[in-house]
C-alpha atoms as a PDB file:
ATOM      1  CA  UNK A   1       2.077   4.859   0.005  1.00  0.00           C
ATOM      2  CA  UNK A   2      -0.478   3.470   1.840  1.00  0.00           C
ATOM      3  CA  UNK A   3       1.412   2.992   5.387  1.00  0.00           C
ATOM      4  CA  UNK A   4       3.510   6.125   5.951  1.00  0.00           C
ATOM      5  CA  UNK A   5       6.729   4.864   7.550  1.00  0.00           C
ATOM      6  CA  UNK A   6       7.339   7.588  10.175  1.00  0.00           C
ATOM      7  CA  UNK A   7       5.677   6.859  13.166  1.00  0.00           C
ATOM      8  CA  UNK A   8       6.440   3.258  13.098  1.00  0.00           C
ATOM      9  CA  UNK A   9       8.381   1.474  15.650  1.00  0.00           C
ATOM     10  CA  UNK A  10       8.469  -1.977  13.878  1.00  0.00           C
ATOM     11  CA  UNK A  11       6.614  -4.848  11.474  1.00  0.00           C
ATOM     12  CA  UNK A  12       6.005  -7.869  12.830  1.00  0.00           C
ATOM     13  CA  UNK A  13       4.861 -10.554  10.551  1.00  0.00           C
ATOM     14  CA  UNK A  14       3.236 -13.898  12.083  1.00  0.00           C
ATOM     15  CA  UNK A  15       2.660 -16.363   9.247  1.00  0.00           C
ATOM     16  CA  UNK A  16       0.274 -19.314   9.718  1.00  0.00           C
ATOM     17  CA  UNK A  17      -3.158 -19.875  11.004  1.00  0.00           C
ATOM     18  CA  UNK A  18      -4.211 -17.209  13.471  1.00  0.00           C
ATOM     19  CA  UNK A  19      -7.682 -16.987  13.456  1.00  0.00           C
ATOM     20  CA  UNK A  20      -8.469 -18.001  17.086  1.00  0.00           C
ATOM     21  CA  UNK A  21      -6.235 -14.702  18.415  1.00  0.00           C
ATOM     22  CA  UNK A  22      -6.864 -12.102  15.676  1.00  0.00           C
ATOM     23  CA  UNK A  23     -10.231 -13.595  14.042  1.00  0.00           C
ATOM     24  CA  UNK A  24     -11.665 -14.956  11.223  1.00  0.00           C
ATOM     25  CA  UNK A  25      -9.879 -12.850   8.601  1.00  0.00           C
ATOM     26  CA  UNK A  26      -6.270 -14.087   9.853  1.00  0.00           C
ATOM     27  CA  UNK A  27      -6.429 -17.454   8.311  1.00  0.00           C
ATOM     28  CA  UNK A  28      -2.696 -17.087   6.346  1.00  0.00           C
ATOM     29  CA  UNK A  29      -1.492 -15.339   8.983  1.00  0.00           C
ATOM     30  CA  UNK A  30      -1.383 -11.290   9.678  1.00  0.00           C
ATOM     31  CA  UNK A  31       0.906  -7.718  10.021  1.00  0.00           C
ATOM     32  CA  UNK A  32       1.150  -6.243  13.335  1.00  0.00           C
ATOM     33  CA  UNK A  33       2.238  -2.629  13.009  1.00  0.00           C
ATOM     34  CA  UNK A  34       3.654  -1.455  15.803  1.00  0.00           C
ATOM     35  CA  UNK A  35       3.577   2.619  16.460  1.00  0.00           C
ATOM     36  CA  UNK A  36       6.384   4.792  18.076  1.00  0.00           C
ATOM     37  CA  UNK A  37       6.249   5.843  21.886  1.00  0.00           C
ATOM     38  CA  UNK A  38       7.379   9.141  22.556  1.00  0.00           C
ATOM     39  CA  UNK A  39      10.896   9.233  23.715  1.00  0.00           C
ATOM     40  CA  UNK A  40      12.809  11.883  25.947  1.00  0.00           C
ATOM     41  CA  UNK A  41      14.102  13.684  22.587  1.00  0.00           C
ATOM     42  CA  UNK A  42      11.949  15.646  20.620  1.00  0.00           C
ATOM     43  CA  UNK A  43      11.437  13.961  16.909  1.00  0.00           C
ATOM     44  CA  UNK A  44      10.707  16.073  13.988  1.00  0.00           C
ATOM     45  CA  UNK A  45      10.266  14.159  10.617  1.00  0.00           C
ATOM     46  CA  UNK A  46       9.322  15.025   7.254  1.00  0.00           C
ATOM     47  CA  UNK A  47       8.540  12.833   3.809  1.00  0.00           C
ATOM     48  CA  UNK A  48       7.465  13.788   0.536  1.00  0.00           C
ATOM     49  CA  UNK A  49       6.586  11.754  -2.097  1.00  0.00           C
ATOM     50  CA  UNK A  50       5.667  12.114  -5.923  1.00  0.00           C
ATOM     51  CA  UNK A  51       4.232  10.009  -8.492  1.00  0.00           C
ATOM     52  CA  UNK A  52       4.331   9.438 -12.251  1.00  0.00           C
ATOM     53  CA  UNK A  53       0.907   9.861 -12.455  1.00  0.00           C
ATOM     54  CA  UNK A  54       1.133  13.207 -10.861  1.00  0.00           C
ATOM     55  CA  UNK A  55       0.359  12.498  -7.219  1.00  0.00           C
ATOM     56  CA  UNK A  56       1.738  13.959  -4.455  1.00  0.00           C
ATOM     57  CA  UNK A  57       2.250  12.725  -0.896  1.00  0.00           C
ATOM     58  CA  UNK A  58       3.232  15.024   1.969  1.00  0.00           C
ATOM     59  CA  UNK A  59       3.485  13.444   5.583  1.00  0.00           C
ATOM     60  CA  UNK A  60       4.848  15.533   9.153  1.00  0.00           C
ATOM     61  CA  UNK A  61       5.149  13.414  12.421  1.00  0.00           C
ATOM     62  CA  UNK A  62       6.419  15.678  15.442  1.00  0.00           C
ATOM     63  CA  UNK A  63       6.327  13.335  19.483  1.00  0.00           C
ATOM     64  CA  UNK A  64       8.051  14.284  22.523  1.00  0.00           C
ATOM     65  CA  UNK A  65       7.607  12.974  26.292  1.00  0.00           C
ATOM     66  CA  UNK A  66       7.099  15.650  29.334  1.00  0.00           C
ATOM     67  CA  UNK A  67       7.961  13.512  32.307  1.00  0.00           C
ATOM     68  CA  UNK A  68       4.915  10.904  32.268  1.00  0.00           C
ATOM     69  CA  UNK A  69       3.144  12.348  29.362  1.00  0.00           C
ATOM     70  CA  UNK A  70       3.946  12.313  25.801  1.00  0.00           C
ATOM     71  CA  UNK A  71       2.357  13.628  22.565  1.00  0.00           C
ATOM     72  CA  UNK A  72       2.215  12.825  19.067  1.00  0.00           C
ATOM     73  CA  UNK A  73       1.192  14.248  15.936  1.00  0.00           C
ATOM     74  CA  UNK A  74       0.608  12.931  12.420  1.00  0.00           C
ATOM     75  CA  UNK A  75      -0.529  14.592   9.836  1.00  0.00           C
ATOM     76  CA  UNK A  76      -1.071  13.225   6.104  1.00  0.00           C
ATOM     77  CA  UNK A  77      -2.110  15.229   2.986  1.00  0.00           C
ATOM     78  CA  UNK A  78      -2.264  13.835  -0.945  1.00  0.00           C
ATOM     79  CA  UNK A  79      -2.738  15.384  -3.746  1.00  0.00           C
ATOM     80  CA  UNK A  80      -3.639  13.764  -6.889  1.00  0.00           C
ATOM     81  CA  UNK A  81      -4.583  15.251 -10.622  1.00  0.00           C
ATOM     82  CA  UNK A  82      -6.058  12.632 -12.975  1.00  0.00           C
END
């Protein structure tokens, strides 16, 4: 996994030329990924992942808001045996 899906709000794909906005390496077009804001609820989220090839993927993402501040934590760990 190379984009862990829990702090993400949403994808946005813009297809076609958009070099002049996001640069030279945007000439097909590009992925905007758009992160979560904290909200009023606390969020507490957990995925694991394992491979075939004996990999292991372990992700945590904990936000919450305090009146006009907010916080948010990612962490990411793999583990792979070859």
């Amino acid at each position: 996994m190379q984009v862990v899906p829990l702090d993400l709000k949403q994808v946005e794909v813009i297809k076609g030329s958009s070099s002049t906005l996001y640069g030279g390496g945007a000439i097909a077009g590009l992925v905007n990924l758009v992160s979560k804001v904290p909200g009023d609820k606390r969020e507490l989220s957990f995925l694991s992942n394992a491979t075939s090839a004996r990999g292991l993927d372990l992700s945590t993402f904990y936000s919450q808001r305090f009146n006009r501040t907010g916080v948010t934590v990612f962490d990411h760990t793999r583990w792979s045996r070859l």
